[in-house]
Protein backbone atom coordinates (compact mmCIF):
# COMPACT_ATOMS: atom_id res chain seq x y z
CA UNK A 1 -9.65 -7.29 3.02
CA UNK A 2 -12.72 -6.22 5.14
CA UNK A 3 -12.49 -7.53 8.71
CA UNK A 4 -16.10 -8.48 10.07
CA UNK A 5 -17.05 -9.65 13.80
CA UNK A 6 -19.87 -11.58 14.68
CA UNK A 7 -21.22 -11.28 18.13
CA UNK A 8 -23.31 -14.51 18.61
CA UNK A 9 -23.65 -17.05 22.11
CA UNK A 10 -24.39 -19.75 19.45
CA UNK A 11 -21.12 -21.95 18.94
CA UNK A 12 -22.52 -23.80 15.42
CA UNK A 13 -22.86 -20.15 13.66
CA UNK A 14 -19.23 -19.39 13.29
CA UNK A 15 -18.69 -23.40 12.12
CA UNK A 16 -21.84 -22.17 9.11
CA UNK A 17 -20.26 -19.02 8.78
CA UNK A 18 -16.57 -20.24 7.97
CA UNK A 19 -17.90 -22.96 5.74
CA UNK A 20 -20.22 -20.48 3.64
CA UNK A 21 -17.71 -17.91 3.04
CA UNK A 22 -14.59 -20.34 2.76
CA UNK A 23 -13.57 -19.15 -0.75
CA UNK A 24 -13.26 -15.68 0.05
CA UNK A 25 -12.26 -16.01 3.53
CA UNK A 26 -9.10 -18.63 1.39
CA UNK A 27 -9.14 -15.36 -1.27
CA UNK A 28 -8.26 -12.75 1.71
CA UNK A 29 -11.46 -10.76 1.00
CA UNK A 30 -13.35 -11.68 4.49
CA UNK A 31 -11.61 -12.01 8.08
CA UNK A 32 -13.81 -13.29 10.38
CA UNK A 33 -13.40 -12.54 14.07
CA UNK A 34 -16.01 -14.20 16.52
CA UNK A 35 -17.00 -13.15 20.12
CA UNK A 36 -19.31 -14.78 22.55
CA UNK A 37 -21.15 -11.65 23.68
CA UNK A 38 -21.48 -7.45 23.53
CA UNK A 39 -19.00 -7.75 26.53
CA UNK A 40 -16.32 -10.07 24.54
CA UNK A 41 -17.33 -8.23 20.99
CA UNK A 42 -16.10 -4.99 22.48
CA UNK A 43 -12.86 -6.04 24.28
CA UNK A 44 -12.32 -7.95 20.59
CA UNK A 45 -12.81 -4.52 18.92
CA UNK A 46 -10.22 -3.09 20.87
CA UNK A 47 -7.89 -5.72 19.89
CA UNK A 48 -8.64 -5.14 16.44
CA UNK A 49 -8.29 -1.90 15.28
CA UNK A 50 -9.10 -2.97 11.82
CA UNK A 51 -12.91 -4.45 12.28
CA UNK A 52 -15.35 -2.62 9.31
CA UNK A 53 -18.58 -4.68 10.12
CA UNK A 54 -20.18 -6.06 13.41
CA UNK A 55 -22.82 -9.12 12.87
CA UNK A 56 -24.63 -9.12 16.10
CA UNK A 57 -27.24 -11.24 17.56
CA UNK A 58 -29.75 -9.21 19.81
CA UNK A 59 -30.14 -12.11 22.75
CA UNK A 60 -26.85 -12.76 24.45
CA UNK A 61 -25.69 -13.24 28.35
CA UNK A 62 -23.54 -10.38 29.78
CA UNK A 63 -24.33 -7.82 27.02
CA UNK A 64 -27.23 -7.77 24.74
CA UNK A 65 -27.16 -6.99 20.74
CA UNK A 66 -28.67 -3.57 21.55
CA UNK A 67 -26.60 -2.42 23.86
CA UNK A 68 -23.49 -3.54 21.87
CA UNK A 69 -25.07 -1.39 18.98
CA UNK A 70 -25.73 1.47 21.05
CA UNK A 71 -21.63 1.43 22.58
CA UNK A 72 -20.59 0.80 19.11
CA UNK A 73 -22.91 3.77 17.88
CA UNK A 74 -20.99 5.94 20.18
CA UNK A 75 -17.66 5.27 20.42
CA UNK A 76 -17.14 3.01 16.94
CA UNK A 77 -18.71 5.55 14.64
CA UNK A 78 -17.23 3.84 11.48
CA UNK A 79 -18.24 0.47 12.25
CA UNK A 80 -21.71 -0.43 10.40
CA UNK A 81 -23.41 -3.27 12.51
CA UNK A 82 -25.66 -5.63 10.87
CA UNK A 83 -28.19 -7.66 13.56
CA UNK A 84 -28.33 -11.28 12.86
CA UNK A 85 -31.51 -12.44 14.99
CA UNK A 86 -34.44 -14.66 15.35
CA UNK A 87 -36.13 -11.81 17.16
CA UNK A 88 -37.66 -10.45 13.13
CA UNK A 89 -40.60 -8.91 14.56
CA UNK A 90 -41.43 -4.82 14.09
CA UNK A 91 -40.28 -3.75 17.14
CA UNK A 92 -36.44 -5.35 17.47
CA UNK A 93 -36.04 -3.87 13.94
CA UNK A 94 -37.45 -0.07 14.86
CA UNK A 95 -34.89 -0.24 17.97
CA UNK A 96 -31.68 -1.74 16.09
CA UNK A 97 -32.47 1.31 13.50
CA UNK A 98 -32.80 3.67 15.70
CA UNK A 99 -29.90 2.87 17.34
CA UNK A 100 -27.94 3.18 14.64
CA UNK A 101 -28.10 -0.46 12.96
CA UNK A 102 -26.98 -0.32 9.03
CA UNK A 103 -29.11 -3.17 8.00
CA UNK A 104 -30.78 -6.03 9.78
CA UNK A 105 -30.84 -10.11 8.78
CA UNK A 106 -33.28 -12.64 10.35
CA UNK A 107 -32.60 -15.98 11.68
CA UNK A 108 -32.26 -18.88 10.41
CA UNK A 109 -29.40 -17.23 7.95
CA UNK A 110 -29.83 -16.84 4.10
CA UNK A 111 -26.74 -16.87 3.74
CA UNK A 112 -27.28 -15.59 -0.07
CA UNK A 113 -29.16 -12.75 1.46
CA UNK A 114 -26.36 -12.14 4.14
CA UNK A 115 -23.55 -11.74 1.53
CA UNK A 116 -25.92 -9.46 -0.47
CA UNK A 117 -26.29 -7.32 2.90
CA UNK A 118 -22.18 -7.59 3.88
CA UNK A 119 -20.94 -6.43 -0.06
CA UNK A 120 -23.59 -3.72 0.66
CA UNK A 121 -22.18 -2.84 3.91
CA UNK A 122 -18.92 -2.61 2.41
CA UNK A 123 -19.25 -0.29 0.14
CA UNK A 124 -20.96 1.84 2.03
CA UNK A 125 -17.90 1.86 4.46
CA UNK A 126 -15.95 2.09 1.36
CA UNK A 127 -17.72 5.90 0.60
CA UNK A 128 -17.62 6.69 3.98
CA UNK A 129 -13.70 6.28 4.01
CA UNK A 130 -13.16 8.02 0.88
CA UNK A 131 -15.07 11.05 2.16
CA UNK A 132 -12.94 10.89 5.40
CA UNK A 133 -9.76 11.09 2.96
CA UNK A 134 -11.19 13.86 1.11
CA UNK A 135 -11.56 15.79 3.95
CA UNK A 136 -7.90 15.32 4.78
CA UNK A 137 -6.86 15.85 1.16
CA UNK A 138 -9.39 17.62 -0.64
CA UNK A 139 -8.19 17.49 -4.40
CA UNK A 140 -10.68 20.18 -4.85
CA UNK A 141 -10.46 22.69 -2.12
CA UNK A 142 -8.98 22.14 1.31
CA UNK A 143 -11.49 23.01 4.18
CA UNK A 144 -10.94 24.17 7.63
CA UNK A 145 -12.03 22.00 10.69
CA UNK A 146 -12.48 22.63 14.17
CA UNK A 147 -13.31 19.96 16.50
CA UNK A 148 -17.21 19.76 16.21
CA UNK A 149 -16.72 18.73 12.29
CA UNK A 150 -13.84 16.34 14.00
CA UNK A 151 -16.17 14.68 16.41
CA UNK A 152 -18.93 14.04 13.51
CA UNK A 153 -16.91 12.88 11.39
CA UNK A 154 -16.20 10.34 13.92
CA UNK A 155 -13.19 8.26 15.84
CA UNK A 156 -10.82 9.03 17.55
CA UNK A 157 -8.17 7.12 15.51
CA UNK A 158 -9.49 9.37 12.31
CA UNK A 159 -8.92 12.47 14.27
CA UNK A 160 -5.80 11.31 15.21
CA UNK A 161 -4.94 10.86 11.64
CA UNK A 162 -6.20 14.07 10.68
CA UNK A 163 -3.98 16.14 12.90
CA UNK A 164 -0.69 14.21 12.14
CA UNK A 165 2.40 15.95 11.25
CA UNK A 166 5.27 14.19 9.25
CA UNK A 167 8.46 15.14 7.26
CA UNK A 168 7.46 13.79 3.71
CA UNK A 169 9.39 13.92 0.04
CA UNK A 170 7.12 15.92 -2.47
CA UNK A 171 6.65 18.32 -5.08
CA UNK A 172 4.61 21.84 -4.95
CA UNK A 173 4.16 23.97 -8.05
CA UNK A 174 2.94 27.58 -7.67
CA UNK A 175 0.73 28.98 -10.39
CA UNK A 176 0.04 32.38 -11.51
CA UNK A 177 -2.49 33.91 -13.27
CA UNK A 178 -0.31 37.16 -14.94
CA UNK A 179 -1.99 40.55 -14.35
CA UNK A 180 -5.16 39.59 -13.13
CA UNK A 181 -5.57 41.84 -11.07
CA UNK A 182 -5.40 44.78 -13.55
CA UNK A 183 -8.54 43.07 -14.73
CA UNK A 184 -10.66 42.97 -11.60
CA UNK A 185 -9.57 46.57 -11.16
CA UNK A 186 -11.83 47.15 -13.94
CA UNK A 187 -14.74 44.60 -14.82
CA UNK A 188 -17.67 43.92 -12.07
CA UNK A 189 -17.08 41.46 -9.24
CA UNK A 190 -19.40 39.07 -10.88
CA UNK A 191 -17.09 38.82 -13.86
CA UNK A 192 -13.53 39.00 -12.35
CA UNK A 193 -14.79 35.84 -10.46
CA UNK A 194 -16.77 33.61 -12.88
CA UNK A 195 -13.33 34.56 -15.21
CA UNK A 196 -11.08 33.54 -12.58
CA UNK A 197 -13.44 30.13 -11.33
CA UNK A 198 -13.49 29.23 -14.87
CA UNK A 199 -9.64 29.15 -15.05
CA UNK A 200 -9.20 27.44 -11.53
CA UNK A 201 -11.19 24.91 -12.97
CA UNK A 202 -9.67 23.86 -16.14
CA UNK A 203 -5.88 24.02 -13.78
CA UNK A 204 -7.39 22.03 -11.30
CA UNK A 205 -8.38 19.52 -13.90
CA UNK A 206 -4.62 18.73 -15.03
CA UNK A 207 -3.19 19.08 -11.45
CA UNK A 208 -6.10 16.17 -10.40
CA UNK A 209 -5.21 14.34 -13.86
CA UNK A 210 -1.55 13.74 -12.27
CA UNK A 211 -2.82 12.68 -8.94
CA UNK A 212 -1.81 16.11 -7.32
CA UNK A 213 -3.97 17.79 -4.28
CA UNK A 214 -4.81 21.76 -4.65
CA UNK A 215 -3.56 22.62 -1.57
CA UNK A 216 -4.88 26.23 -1.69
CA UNK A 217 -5.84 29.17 -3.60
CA UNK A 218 -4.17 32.57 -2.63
CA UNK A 219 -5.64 35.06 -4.88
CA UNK A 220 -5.46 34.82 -8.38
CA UNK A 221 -2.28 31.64 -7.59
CA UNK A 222 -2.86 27.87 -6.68
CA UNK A 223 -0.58 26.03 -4.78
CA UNK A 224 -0.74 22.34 -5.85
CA UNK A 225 1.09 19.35 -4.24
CA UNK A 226 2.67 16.22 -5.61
CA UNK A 227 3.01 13.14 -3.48
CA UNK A 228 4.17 9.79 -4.18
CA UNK A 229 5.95 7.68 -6.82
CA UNK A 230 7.82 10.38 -10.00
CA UNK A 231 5.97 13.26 -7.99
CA UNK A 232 8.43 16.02 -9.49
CA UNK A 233 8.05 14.10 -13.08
CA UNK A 234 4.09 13.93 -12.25
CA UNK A 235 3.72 18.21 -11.16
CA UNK A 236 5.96 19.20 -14.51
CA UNK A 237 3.48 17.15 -16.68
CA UNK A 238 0.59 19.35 -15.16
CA UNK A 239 2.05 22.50 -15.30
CA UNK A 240 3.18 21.86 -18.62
CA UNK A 241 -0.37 20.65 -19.45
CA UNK A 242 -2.15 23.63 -17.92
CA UNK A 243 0.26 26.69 -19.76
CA UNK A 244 -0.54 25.08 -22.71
CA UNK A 245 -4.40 25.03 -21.93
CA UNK A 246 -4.27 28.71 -20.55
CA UNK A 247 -2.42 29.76 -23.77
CA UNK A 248 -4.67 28.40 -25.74
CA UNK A 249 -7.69 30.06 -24.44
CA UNK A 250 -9.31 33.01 -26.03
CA UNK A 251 -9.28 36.66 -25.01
CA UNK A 252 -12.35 37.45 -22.87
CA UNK A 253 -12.64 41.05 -21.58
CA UNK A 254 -9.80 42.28 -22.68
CA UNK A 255 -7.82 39.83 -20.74
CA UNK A 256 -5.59 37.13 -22.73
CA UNK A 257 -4.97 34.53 -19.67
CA UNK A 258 -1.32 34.04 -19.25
CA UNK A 259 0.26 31.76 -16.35
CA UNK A 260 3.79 31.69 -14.47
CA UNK A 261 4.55 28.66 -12.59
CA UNK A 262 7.63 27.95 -9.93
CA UNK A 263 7.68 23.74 -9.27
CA UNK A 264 10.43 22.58 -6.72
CA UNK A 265 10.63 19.36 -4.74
CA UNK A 266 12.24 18.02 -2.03
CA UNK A 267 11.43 17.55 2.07
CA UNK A 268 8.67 19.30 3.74
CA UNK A 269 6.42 19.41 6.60
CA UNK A 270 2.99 18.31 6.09
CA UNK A 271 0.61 19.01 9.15
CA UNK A 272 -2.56 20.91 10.77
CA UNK A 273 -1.44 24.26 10.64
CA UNK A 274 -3.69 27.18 12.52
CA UNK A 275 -5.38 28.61 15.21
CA UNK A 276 -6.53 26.14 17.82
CA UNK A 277 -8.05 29.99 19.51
CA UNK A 278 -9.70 30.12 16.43
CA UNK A 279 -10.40 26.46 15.70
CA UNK A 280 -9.37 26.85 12.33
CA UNK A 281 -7.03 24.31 10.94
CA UNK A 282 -5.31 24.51 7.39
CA UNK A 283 -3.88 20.93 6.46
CA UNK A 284 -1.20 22.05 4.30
CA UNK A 285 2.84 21.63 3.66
CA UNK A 286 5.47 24.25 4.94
CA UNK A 287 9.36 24.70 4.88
CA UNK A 288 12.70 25.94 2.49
CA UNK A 289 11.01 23.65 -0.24
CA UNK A 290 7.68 25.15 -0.26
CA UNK A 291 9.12 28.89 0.10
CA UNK A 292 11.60 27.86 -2.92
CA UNK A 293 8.70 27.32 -5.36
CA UNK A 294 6.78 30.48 -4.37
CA UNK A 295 9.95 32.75 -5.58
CA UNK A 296 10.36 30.80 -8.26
CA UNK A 297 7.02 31.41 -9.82
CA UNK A 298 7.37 35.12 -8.58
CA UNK A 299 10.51 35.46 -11.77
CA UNK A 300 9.11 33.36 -13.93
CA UNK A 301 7.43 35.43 -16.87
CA UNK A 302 4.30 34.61 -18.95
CA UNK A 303 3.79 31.14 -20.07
CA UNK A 304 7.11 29.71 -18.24
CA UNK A 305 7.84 27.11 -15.83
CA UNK A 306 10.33 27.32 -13.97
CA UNK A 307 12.43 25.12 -11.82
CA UNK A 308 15.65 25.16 -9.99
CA UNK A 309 19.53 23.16 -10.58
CA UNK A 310 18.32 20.86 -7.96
CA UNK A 311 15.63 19.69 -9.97
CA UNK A 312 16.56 20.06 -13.15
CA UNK A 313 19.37 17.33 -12.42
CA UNK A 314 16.29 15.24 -11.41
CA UNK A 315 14.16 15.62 -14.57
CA UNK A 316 17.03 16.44 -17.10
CA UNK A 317 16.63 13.17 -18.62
CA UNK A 318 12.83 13.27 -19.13
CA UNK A 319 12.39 16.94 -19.92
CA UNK A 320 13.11 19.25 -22.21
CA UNK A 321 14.68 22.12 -20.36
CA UNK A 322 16.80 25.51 -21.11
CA UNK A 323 18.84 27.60 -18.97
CA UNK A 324 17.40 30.89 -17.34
CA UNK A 325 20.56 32.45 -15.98
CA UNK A 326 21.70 32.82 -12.36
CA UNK A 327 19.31 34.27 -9.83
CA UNK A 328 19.09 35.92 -6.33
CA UNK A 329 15.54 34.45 -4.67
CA UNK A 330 14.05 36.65 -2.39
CA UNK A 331 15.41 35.71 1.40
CA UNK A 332 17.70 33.64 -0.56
CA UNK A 333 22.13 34.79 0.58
CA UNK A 334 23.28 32.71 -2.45
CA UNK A 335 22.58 33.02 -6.39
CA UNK A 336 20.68 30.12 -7.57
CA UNK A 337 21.22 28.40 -11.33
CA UNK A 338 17.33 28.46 -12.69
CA UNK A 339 15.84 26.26 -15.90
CA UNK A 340 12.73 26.77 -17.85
CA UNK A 341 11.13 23.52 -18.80
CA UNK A 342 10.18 23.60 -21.87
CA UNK A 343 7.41 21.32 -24.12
């Protein structure tokens, strides 16, 4: 539902407004909130955390249309205002763009032409909040922010967002490239890397086909996460999809691409991990679980994937899995009971 507030001193528009758009205001696809003034549209805002679009007429008591554009410009980066006036003539129009005004209607109100302008509106916003999300969770490449890229990207309740920490249930898989590095001891930088992008790729490809994030690459390894609804189910399908894809890839340079892969799953922390000295920020997921996977893939031998009792209990059902053997993990007192998934 997108949440729109019209700023207008003129009592008969919202009565127009509520009858035009009835259907999808019934539907739950418009909310309409309604405000007297810039003054009255503002405290509104702040009540409503929610608003996407601002309809605003330019001539109003207390606070003019322009100034409301130019606060919401600042502080209310991610609200798109539209100005609904009878002032159409060049000049209104250069200031309300220059302001920062997404799009501009003239009174009296096509309303035809108004819904055109509002769906485009919308999915503008839409992009904008997808890009937001990507920068949170790349599913490409995670990037590091410091707090100028923060403050363009806009509000403060995004920000916020962005620098959460939580406890969350998920899966990370860790996965290998065998011996590449004998490789790039031997063939030209150029090579070793258009090689190794050209296998990122087609792993990145499966882990983003099962809704995973890359959360980084470390070397010749990526570290993938699995969030959500069957997220351990969800990262074995990938991995399983992406040794078969490696395997089946030809020699190039000598090199036959092999992978090793360590998935486990349980509770981690998820967070903005860095240097604030620095201002560079990794978001990423830490703890037992996370360290768990990386050993895991570190005895796990060409073309395997490997996962531990816990989860193998989990998946046992839905998987095909053998038996490793008993294992001492790196930093790990106890022996642990590991299983290969198989195909």
């Amino acid at each position: 539902m997108t949440t729109i507030l019209v700023a207008d001193d003129e009592a008969d528009l919202e009565t127009l407004i509520r009858q035009k758009f009835r259907q999808k205001i019934r539907d739950r696809q418009y909310d309409f909130i309604f405000a007297e003034n810039g003054n009255d549209a503002l405290a509104k805002i702040n009540e409503n955390q929610d608003v996407d679009i601002v309809l605003s007429d330019i001539n109003m008591p207390e606070m003019d249309g322009l100034t409301l554009l130019t606060r919401l410009t600042e502080n209310k980066p991610l609200i798109k205002t539209v100005m609904v006036s009878a002032y159409g003539d060049m000049d209104n129009i250069r200031t309300a763009m220059n302001r920062g005004a997404f799009d501009f209607v003239t009174k009296p109100v096509n309303f035809q032409d108004l819904e055109l302008t509002m769906e485009k509106t919308i999915r503008h916003i839409k992009q904008i909040k997808e890009t937001l999300q990507a920068v949170k969770e790349n599913n490409i490449l995670k990037m590091y922010v410091d707090e100028s890229v923060l403050t363009f990207m806009g509000s403060r309740e995004y920000e916020k967002s962005l620098t959460a920490n939580e406890s969350i249930e998920a899966s990370v898989a860790f996965i290998d490239i065998c011996s590449f590095t004998s490789i790039s001891e031997k063939e030209p930088a150029d090579t070793v890397v258009k090689m190794l992008n050209k296998y990122f790729d087609a792993m990145v490809k499966e882990i983003i086909a099962q809704n995973g994030t890359v959360d980084k690459f470390i070397g010749d390894c990526i570290m993938a996460v699995f969030k959500g609804d069957y997220h351990l189910d969800r990262a074995i399908d990938a991995c399983l999809s992406i040794k078969d894809i490696i395997d089946s890839m030809p020699e190039e340079n000598n090199f036959s691409p092999k992978v090793s892969i360590g998935i486990n799953s349980g509770e981690m922390i998820s967070g903005n991990i860095g240097s604030a000295t620095l201002k560079r920020l990794d978001y990423t997921v830490i703890g037992d679980t996370v360290n768990t996977a990386q050993r895991l893939q570190s005895v796990a031998n060409k073309s395997q994937v490997i996962i531990s009792e816990k989860c193998y209990e989990k998946v046992k059902q839905s998987f095909n899995c053998r038996p490793v053997g008993l294992s001492v993990l790196k930093n790990k007192s106890d022996e642990m009971m590991l299983y290969e998934v198989l195909n």
